[in-house]
Protein backbone atom coordinates (compact mmCIF):
# COMPACT_ATOMS: atom_id res chain seq x y z
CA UNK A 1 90.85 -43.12 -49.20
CA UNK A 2 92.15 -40.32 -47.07
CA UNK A 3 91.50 -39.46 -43.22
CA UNK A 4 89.21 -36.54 -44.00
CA UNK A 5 86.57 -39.20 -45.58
CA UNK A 6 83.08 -38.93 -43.66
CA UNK A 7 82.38 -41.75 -41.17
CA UNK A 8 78.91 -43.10 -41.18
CA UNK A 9 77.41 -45.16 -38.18
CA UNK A 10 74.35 -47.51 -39.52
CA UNK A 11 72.73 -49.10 -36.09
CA UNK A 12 70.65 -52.00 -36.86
CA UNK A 13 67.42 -51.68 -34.89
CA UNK A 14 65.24 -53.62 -36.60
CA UNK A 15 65.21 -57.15 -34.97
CA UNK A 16 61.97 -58.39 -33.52
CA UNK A 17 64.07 -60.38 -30.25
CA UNK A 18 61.70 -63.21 -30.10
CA UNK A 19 64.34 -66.00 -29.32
CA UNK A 20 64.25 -64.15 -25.51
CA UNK A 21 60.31 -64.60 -25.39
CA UNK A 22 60.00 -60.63 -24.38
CA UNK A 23 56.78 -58.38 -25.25
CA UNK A 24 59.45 -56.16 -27.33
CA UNK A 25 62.12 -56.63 -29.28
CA UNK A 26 65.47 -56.97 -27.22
CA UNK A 27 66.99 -53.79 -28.34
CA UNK A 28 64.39 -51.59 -26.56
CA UNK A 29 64.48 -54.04 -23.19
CA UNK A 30 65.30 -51.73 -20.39
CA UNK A 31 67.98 -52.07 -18.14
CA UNK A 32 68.72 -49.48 -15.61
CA UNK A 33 65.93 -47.53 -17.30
CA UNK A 34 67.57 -47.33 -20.56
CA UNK A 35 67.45 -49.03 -23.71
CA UNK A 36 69.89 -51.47 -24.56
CA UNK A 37 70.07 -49.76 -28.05
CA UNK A 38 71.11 -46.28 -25.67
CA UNK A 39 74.09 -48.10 -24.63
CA UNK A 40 76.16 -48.35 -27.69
CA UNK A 41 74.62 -45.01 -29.49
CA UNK A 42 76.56 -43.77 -26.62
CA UNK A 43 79.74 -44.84 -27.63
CA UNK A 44 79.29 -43.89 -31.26
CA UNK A 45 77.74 -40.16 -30.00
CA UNK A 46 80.72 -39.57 -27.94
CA UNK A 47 83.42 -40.53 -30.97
CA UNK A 48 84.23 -37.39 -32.47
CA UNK A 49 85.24 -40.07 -35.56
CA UNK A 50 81.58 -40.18 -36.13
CA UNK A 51 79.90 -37.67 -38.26
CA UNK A 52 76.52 -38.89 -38.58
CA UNK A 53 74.31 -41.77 -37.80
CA UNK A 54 71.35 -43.97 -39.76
CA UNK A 55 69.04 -46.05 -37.85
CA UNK A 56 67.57 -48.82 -39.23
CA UNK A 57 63.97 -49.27 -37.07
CA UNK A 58 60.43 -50.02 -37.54
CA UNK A 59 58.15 -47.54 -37.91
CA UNK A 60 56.44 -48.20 -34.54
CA UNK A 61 59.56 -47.98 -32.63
CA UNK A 62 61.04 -44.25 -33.95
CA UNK A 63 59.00 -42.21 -31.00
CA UNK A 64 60.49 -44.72 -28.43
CA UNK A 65 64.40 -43.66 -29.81
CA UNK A 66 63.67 -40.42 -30.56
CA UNK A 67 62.52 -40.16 -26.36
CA UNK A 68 65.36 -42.19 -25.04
CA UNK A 69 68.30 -41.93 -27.47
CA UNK A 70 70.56 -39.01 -27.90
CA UNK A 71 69.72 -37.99 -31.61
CA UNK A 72 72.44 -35.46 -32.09
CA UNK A 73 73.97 -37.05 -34.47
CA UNK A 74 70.99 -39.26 -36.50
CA UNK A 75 70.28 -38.01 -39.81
CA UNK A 76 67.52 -40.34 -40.55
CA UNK A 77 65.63 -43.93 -39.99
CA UNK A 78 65.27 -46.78 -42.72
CA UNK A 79 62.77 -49.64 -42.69
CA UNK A 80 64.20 -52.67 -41.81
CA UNK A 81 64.27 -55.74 -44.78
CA UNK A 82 63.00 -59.10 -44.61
CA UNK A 83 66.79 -59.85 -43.48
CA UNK A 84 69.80 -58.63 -42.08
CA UNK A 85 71.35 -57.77 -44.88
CA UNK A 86 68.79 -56.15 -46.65
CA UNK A 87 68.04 -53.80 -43.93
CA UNK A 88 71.80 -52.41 -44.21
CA UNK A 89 70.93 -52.00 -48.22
CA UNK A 90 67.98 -50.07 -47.14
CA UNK A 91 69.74 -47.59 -45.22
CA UNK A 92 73.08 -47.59 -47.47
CA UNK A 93 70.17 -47.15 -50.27
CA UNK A 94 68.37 -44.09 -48.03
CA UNK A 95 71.78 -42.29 -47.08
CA UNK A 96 72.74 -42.43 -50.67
CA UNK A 97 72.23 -38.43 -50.99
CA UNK A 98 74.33 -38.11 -47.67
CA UNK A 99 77.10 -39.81 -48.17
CA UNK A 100 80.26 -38.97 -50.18
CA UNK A 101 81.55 -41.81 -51.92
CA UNK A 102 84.75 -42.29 -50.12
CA UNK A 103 83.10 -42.54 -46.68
CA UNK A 104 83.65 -45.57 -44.14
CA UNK A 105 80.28 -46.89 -43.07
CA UNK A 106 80.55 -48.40 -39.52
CA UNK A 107 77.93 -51.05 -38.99
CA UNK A 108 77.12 -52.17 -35.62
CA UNK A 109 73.81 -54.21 -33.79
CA UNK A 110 71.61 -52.44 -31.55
CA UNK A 111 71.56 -55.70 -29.99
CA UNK A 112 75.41 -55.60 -29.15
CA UNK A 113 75.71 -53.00 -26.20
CA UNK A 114 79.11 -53.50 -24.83
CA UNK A 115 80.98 -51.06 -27.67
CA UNK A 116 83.10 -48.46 -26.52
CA UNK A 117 84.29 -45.12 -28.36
CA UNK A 118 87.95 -46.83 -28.82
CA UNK A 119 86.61 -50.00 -30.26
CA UNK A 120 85.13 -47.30 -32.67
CA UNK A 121 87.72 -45.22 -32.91
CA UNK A 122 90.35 -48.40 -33.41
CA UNK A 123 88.08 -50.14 -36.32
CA UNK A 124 88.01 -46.86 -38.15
CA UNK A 125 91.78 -46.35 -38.49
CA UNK A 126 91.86 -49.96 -39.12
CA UNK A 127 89.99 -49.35 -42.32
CA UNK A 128 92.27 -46.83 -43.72
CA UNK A 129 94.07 -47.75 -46.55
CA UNK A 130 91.77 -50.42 -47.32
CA UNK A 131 88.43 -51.00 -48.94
CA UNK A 132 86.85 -52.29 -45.77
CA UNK A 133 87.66 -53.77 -42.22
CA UNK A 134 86.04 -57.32 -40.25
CA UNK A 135 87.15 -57.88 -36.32
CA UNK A 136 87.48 -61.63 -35.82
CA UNK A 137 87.68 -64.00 -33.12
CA UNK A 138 89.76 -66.78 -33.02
CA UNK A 139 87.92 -70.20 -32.38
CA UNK A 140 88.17 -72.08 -29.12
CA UNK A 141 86.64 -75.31 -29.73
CA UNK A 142 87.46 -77.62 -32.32
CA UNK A 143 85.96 -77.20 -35.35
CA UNK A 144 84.57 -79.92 -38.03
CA UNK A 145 83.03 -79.58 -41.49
CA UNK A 146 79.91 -81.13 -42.30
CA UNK A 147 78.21 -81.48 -45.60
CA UNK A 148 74.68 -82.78 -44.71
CA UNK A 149 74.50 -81.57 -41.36
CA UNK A 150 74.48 -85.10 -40.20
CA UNK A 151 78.09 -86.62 -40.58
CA UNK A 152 81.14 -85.08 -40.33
CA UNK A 153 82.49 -84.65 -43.21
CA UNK A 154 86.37 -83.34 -42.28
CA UNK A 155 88.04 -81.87 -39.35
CA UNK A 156 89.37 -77.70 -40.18
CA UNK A 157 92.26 -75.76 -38.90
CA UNK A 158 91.05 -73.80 -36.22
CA UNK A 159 94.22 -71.66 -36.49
CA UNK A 160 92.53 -71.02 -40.15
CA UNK A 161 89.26 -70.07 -39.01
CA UNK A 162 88.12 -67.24 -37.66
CA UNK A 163 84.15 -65.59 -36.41
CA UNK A 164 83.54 -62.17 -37.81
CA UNK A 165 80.96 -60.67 -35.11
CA UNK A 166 80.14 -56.79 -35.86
CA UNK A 167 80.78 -54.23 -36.01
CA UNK A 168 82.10 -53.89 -39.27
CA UNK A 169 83.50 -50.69 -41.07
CA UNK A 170 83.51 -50.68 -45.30
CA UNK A 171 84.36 -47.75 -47.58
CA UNK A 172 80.66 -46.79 -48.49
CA UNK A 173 80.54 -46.44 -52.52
CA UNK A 174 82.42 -50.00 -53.23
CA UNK A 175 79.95 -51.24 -50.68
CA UNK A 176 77.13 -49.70 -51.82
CA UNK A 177 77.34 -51.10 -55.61
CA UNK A 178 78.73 -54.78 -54.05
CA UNK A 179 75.34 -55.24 -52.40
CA UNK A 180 73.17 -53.45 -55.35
CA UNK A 181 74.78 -56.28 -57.44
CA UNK A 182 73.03 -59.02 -55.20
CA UNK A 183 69.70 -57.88 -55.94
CA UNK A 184 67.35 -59.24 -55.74
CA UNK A 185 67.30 -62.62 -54.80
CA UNK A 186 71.13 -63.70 -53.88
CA UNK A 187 70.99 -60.53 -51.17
CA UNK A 188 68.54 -62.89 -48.86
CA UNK A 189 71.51 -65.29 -48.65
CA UNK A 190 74.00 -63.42 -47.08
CA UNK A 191 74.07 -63.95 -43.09
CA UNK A 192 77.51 -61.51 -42.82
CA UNK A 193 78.09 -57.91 -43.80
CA UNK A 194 81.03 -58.97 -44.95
CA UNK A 195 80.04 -61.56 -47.77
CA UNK A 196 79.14 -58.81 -50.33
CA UNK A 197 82.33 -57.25 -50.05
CA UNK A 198 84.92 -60.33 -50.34
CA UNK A 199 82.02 -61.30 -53.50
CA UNK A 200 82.75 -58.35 -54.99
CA UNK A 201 86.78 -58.93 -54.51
CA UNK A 202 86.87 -55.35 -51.95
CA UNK A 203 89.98 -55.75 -49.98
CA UNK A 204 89.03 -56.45 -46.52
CA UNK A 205 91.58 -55.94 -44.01
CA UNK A 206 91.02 -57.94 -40.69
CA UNK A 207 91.15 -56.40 -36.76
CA UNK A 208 91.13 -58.64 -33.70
CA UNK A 209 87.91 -58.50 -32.44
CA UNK A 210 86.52 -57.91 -28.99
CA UNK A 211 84.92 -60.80 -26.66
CA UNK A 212 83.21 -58.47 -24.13
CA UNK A 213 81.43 -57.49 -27.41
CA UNK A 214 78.98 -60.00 -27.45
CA UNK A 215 75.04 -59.69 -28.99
CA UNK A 216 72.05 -60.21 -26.42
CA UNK A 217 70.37 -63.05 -28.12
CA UNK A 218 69.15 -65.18 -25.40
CA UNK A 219 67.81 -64.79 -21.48
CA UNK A 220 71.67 -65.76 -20.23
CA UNK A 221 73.05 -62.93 -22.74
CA UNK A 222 70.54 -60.59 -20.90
CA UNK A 223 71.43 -61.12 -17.35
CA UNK A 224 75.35 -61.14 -18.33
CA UNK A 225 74.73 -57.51 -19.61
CA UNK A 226 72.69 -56.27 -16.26
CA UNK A 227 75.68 -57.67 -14.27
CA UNK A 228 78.14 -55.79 -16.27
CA UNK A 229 76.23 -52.46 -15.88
CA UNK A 230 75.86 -53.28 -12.13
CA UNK A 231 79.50 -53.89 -11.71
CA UNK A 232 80.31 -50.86 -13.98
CA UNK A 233 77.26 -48.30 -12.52
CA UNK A 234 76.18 -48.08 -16.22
């Protein structure tokens, strides 16, 4: 794979944000009259590592982008699926004329607005050389197994386990046929980008991961992100 490949930014957009009880979903909530979805399309706008960009959004909501989002860079929307997972096949299934087989696909949440252009920039290079790249975070608390979801069933190695929060970069062709092969039932249980790669034996090199680059999922996850843009004049 070499360092004139493509790089292709999918932006999930396509969550309906009902766990925070708001008349919209949470990526088009407003802080400091902009969407939080504005917030990282900024970062991946401004990284010259970026040559294009695929939104995966609802119908409803493409006039709202289109007004407050910088659309330089978008080539084109993609409906969102029933899940997470299938809404990346959508767009990795839409883009298919766009992109060149060797091309790293960086997948990132709307919902997640804390990226920067060298968070970008370093999970790109990270991916070179490999067939695909996961940031991880190590875990703090202790961490059990259990079975039933009622006993514990065996205590794990923290030092052995790691969380895999986006975004998430993967060399697009390899991708593209792992997740075709998971069609069209075993696709609805995958709950990380990353489990059709590792199925489909990709080598998947792994990046320390960012805390500050957390997902607005609740009311608390909200106000943490206003203070941040308050204490940074976002």
């Amino acid at each position: 794979m070499g360092s004139d490949s493509m790089n292709i930014a999918i932006i999930l957009a396509g969550g309906t944000g009902t766990r925070l009880g708001a008349n919209r979903p949470k990526q088009y909530l407003e802080i400091n009259n902009r969407p939080i979805i504005a917030y990282s399309m900024q970062a991946i706008n401004i990284c010259k590592k970026i040559d294009a960009i695929w939104i995966v959004a609802d119908e409803m909501w493409r006039d709202y982008i289109r007004e407050h989002v910088c659309m330089e860079k978008v080539k084109g929307f993609s409906q969102p699926g029933i899940n997470r997972q299938l809404s990346i096949w959508n767009a990795l299934f839409d883009m298919r004329g766009e992109a060149e087989p060797d091309a790293k696909v960086f997948i990132h949440d709307a919902a997640r607005p804390v990226l920067s252009e060298d968070m970008v920039v370093r999970y790109l290079e990270a991916a070179e050389g490999y067939d695909g790249v996961l940031p991880v975070l190590p875990m703090k608390d202790t961490v059990y197994l259990s079975k039933d979801g009622k006993t514990i069933t065996s205590l794990l190695d923290r030092t052995e386990v790691v969380a895999g929060p986006a975004p998430e970069v993967f060399v697009y062709e390899k991708y593209y046929q792992a997740n075709k092969a998971l069609l069209p039932d075993k696709i609805l249980q995958i709950n990380g980008s990353t489990e059709p790669a590792i199925l489909a034996g990709m080598n998947v090199a792994t990046v320390p991961g960012e805390e500050r680059n957390f997902k607005i999922t609740t009311q608390a996850d909200l106000e943490r992100f206003r203070r941040i843009c308050e204490s940074k004049n976002l």
